[in-house]
Protein backbone atom coordinates (compact mmCIF):
# COMPACT_ATOMS: atom_id res chain seq x y z
CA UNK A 1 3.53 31.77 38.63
CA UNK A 2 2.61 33.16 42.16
CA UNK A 3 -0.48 31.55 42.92
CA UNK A 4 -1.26 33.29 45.86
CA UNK A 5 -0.92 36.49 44.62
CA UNK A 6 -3.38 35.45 40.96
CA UNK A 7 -5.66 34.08 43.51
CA UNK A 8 -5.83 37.14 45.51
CA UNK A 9 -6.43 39.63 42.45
CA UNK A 10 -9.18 37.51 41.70
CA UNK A 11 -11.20 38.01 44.39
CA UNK A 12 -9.45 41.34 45.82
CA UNK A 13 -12.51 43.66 45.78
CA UNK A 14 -15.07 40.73 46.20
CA UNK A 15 -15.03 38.70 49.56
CA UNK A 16 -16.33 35.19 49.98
CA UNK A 17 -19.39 34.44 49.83
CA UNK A 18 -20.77 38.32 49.11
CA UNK A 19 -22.72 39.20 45.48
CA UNK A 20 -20.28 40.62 43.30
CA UNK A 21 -20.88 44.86 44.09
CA UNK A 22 -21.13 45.68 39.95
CA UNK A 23 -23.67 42.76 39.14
CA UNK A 24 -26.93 42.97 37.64
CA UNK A 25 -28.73 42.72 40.89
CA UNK A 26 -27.27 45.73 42.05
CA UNK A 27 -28.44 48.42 39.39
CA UNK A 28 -31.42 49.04 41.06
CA UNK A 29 -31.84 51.59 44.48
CA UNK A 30 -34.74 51.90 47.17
CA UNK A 31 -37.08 49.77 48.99
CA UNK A 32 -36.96 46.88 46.43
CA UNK A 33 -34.52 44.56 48.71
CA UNK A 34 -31.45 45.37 46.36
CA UNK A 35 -28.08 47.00 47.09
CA UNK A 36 -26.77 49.92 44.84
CA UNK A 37 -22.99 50.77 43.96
CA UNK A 38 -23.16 53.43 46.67
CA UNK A 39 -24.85 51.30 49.61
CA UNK A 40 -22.75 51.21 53.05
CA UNK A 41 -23.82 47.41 52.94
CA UNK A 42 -20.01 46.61 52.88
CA UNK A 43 -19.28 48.93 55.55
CA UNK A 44 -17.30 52.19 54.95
CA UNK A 45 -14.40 53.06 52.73
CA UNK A 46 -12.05 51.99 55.75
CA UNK A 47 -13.93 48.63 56.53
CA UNK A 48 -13.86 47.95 53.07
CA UNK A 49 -10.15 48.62 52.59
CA UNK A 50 -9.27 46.54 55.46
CA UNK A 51 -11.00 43.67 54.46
CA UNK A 52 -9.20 43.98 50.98
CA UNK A 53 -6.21 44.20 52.94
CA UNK A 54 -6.68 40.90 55.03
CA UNK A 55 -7.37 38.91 51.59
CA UNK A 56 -3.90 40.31 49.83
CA UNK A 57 -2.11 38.91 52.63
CA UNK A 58 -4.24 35.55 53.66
CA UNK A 59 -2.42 32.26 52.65
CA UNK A 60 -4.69 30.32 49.87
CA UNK A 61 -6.18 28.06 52.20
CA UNK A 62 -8.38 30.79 53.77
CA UNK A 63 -9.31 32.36 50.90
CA UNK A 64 -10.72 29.25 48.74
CA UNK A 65 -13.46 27.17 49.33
CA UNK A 66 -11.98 23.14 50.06
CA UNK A 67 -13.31 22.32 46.66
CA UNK A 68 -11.54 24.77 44.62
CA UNK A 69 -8.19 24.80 46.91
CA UNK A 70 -8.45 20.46 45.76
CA UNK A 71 -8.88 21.22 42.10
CA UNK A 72 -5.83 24.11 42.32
CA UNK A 73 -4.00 21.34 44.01
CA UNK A 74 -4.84 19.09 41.24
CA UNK A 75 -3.75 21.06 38.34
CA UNK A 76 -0.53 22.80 40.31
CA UNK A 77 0.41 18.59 40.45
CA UNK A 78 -0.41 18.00 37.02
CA UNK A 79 1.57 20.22 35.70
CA UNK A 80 4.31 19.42 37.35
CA UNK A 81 4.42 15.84 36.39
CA UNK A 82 4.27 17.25 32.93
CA UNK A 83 7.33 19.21 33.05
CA UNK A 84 9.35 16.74 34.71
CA UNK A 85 8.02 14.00 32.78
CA UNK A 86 11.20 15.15 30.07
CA UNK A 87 14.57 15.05 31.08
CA UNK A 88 15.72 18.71 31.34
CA UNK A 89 19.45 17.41 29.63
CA UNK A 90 18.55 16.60 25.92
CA UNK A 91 20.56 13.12 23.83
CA UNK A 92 20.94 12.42 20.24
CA UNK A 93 22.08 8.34 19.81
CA UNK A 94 22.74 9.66 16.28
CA UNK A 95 25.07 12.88 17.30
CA UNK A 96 27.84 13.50 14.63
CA UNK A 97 26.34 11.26 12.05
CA UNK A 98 25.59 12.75 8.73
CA UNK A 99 22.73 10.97 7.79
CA UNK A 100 20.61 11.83 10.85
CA UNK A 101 19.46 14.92 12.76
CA UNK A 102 21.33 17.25 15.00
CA UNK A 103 20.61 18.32 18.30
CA UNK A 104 21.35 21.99 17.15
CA UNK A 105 19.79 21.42 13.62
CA UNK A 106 15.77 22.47 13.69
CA UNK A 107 13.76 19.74 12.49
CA UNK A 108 12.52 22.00 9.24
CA UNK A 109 16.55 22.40 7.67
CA UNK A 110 16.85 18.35 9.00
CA UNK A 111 14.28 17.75 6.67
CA UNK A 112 15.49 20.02 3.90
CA UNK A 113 19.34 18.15 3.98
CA UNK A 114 17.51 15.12 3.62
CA UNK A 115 14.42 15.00 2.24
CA UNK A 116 13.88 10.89 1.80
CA UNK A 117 12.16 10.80 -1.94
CA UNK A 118 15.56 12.46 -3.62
CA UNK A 119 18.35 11.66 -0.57
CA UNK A 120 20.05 8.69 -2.56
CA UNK A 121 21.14 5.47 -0.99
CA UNK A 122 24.73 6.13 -2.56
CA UNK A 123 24.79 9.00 -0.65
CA UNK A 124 24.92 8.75 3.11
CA UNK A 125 23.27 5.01 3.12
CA UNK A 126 19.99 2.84 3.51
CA UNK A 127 18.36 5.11 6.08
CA UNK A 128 17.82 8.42 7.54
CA UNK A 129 17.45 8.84 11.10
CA UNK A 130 16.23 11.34 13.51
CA UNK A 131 16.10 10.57 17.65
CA UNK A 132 14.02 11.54 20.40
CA UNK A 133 16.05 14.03 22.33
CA UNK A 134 14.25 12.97 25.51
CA UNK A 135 14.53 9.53 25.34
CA UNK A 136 16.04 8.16 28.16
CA UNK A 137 17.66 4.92 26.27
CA UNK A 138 21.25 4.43 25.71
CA UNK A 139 23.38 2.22 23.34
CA UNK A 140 25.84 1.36 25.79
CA UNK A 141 23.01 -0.55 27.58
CA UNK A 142 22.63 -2.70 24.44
CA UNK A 143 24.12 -5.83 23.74
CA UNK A 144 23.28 -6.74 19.99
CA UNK A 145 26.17 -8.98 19.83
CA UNK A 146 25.25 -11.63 22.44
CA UNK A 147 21.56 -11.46 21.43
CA UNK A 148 22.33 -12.30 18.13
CA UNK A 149 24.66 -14.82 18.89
CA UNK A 150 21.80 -16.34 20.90
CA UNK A 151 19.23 -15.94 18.42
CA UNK A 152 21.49 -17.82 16.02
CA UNK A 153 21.52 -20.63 18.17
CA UNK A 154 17.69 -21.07 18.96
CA UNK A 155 17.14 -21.11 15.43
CA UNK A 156 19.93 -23.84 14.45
CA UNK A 157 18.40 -25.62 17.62
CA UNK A 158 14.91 -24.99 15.92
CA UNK A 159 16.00 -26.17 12.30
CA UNK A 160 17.47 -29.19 14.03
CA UNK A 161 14.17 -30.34 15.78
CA UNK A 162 12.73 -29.56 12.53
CA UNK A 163 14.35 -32.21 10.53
CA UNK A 164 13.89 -34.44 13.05
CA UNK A 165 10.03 -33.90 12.95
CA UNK A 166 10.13 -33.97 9.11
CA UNK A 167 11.72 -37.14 8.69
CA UNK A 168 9.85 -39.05 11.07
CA UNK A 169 6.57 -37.84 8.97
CA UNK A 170 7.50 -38.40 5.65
CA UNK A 171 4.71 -39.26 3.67
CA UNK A 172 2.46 -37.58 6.11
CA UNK A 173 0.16 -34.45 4.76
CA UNK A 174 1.93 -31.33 4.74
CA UNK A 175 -0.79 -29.43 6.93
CA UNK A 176 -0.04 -32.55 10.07
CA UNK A 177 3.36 -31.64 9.81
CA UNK A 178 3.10 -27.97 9.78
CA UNK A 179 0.79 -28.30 12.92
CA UNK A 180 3.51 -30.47 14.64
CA UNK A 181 6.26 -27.57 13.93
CA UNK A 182 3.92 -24.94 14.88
CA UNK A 183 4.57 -25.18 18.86
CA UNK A 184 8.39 -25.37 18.45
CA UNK A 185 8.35 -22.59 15.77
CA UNK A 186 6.63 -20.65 18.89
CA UNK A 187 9.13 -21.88 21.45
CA UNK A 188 11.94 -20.48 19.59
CA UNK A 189 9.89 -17.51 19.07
CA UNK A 190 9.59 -16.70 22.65
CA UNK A 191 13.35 -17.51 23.88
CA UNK A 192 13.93 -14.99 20.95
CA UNK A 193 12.74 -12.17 22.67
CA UNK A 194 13.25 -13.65 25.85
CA UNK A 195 17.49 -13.26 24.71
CA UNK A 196 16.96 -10.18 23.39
CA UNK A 197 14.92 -8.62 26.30
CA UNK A 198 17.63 -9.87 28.65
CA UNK A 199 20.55 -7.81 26.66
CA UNK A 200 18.92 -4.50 26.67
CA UNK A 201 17.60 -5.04 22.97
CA UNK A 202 14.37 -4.50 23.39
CA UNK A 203 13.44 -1.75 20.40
CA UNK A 204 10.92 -2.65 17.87
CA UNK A 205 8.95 -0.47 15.62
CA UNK A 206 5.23 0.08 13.95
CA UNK A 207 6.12 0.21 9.82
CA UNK A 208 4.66 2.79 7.79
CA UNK A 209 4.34 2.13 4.03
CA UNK A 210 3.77 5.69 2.11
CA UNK A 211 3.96 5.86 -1.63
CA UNK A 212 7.21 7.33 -2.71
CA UNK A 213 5.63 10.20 -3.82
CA UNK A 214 3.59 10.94 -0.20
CA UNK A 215 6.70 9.94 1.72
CA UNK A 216 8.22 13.56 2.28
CA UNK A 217 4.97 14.62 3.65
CA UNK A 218 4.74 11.39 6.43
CA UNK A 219 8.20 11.64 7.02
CA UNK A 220 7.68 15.03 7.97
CA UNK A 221 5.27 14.48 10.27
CA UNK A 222 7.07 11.67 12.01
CA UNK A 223 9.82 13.92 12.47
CA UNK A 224 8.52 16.20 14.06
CA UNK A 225 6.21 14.06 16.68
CA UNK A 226 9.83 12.16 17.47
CA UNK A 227 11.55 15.16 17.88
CA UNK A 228 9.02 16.63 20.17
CA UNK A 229 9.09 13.71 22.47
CA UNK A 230 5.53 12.50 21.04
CA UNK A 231 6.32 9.24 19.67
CA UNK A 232 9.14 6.32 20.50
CA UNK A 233 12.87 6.47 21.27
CA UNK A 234 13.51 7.51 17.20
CA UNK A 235 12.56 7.14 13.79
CA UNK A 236 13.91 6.44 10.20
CA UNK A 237 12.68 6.12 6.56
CA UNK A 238 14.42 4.09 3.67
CA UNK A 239 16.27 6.61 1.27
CA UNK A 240 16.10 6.31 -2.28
CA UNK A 241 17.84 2.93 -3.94
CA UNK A 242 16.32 2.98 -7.82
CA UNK A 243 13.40 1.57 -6.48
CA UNK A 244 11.03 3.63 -8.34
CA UNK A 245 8.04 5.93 -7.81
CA UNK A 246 5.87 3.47 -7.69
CA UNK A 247 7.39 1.31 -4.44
CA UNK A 248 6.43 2.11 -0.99
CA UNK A 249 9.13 3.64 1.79
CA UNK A 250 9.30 2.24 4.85
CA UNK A 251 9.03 4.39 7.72
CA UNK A 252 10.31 3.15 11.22
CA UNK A 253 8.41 4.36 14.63
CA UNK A 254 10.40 2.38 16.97
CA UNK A 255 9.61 2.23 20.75
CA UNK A 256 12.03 1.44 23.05
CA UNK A 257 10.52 -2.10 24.79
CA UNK A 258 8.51 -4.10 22.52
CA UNK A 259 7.28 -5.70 25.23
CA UNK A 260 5.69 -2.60 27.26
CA UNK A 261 2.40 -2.62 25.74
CA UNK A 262 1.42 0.57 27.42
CA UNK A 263 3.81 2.21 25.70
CA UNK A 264 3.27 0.53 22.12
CA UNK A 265 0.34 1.28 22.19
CA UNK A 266 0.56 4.89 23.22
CA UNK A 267 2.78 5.61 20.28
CA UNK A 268 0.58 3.59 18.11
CA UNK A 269 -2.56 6.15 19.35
CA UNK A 270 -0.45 9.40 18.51
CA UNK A 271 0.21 7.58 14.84
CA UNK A 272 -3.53 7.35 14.79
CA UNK A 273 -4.40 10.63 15.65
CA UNK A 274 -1.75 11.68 13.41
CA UNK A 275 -3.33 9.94 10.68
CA UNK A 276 -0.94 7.41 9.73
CA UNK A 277 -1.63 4.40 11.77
CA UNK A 278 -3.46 2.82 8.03
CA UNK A 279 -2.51 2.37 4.68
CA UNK A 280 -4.01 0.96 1.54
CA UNK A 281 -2.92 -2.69 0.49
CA UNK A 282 -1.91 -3.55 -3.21
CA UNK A 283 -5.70 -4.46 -3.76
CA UNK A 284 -6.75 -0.97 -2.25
CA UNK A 285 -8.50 -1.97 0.92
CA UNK A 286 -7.40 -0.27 4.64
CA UNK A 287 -5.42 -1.91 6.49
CA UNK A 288 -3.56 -1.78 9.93
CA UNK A 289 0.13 -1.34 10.22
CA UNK A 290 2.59 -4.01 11.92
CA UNK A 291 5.39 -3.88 15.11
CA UNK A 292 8.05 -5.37 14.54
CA UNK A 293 10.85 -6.31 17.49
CA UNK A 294 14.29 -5.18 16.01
CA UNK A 295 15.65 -8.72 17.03
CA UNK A 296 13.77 -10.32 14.54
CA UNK A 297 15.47 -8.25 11.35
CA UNK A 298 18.90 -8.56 12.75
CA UNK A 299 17.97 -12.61 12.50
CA UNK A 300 16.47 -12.07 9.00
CA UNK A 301 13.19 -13.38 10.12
CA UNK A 302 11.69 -11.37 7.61
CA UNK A 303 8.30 -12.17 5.50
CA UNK A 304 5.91 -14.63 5.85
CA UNK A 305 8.15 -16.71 3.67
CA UNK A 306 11.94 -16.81 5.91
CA UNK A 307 13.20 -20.40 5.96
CA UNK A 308 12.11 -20.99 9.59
CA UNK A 309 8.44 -20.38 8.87
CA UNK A 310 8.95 -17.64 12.04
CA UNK A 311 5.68 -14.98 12.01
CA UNK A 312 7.81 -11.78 11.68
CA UNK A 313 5.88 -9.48 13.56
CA UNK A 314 4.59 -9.09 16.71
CA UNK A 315 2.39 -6.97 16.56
CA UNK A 316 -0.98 -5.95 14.65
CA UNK A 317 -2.65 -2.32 15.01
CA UNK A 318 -6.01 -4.05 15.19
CA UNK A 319 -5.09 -6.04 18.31
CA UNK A 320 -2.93 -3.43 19.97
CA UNK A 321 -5.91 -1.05 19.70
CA UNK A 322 -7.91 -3.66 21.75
CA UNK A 323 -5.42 -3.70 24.55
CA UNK A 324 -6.68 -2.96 28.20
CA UNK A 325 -3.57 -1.21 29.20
């Protein structure tokens, strides 16, 4: 957009600082201290194409007041950051693979091939996916192997220090020697993520439990957000396995960092204002939804009840929501 030239229509047949020539002021003629249409007040036909002349062709600057020149400076930046914000080269991690979106594929036929109440497990597997195409991430970056192979070690280091705790407090009350454990259940916790952080494995995701019967409808809207570049790095649901219509789906909003709060919790607000960021427990009160680092379900710490006693999330909605980033 030329902004000299909008700027100059604007104002083309009223100079600075001047009452605008067809205002309401100006309907009346005669001694009453107004200014008709026809009044030489302006100067002649020549004057007053010459001074339309000089505004076509004066730069911006001259033609604003400071003020207004800031806040077209303002918005001229702002925009800009927006459009650059997204690469202009678009990537699909899941390119070629038949059980997620392509980059060619619009997101309404995606969810037509697979819509996640009917797409059976048998079929193309556990999960559909779909990617952000503007995410900047990239799997080569990623070293699952090594941060599993460390994780596996902290937590036979952990069970180790365990026993060690447990038999020197036999006989002691249960609750003493769950509140010795607790500090080196949070040590291994930390180098956890600490390993997987340091390998490039930093994705974790807020879960999303919709009925089976309301999960085409969520799914669709988390498709879309992710493909628009509104949410985290990608997204998947749980296909059909048997489990029945009465057993929740678990969606996946994953971020790319789960520890860049700024931008959990930025995803977490668009889930909000999407609606989805609360769900209904079995005993049908609200509730928040949970982040989850990916680390943590490659190592099976999953439920409250694994066999290391680990918390398996990281994250609650209620807390992130509280964040001052």
């Amino acid at each position: 957009m030329n902004v000299h030239h909008s700027a100059a229509q604007n104002v083309k047949s009223t100079p600075p600082n001047m009452p605008d020539p067809k205002g309401e002021d100006d309907d009346v003629n005669g001694d009453g201290g107004y200014v008709s249409d026809d009044s030489s007040f302006y100067g002649d036909t020549d004057l007053q194409t010459h001074l339309c002349n000089l505004v076509d062709s004066a730069p911006i600057s001259t033609i604003l007041p400071p003020v207004y020149l800031q806040f077209t400076t303002m918005a001229l930046a702002n925009a800009a950051a927006t459009t650059s914000s997204k690469p202009t080269t678009l990537y699909n991690r899941y390119e070629g693979e038949i059980s997620a979106r392509q980059l060619d594929e619009p997101v309404s036929a995606f969810l037509e091939r697979l819509p996640p109440l009917t797409t059976q497990l048998s079929s193309i597997g556990p999960w559909i996916f779909i990617a952000n195409p503007y995410s900047t991430a990239r799997p080569t970056s990623e070293n699952w192997a090594k941060t599993n192979a460390t994780g596996a070690d902290i937590l036979a280091d952990f069970e180790r220090r365990r026993a060690g705790v447990e038999a020197s407090m036999q006989g002691r009350p249960a609750q003493t020697v769950t509140k010795k454990l607790n500090p080196l259940r949070e040590t291994a916790r930390t180098a956890i993520l600490a390993a997987a952080r340091e390998n490039g494995c930093g994705w974790g995701k807020w879960m999303l439990f919709p009925t089976a019967a309301d999960v085409n409808r969520v799914w669709g809207v988390v498709a879309r957000a992710t493909a628009a570049g509104e949410l985290g790095g990608a997204a998947k649901v749980a296909t059909e396995n048997g489990q029945g219509a009465n057993e929740a789906r678990l969606i996946c909003v994953y971020t790319e960092d789960f520890s860049d709060k700024q931008d959990v919790k930025r995803v977490l607000l668009k889930l909000e204002e999407l609606g989805l960021a609360k769900r209904k427990s079995e005993w049908g009160q609200e509730i928040g939804v949970s982040y989850k680092p990916d680390v943590f379900t490659y190592l099976d710490i999953t439920g409250s009840n694994n066999r290391w006693g680990l918390k398996p999330s990281l994250y609650q909605s209620k807390e992130a929501l509280a964040w001052a980033v």
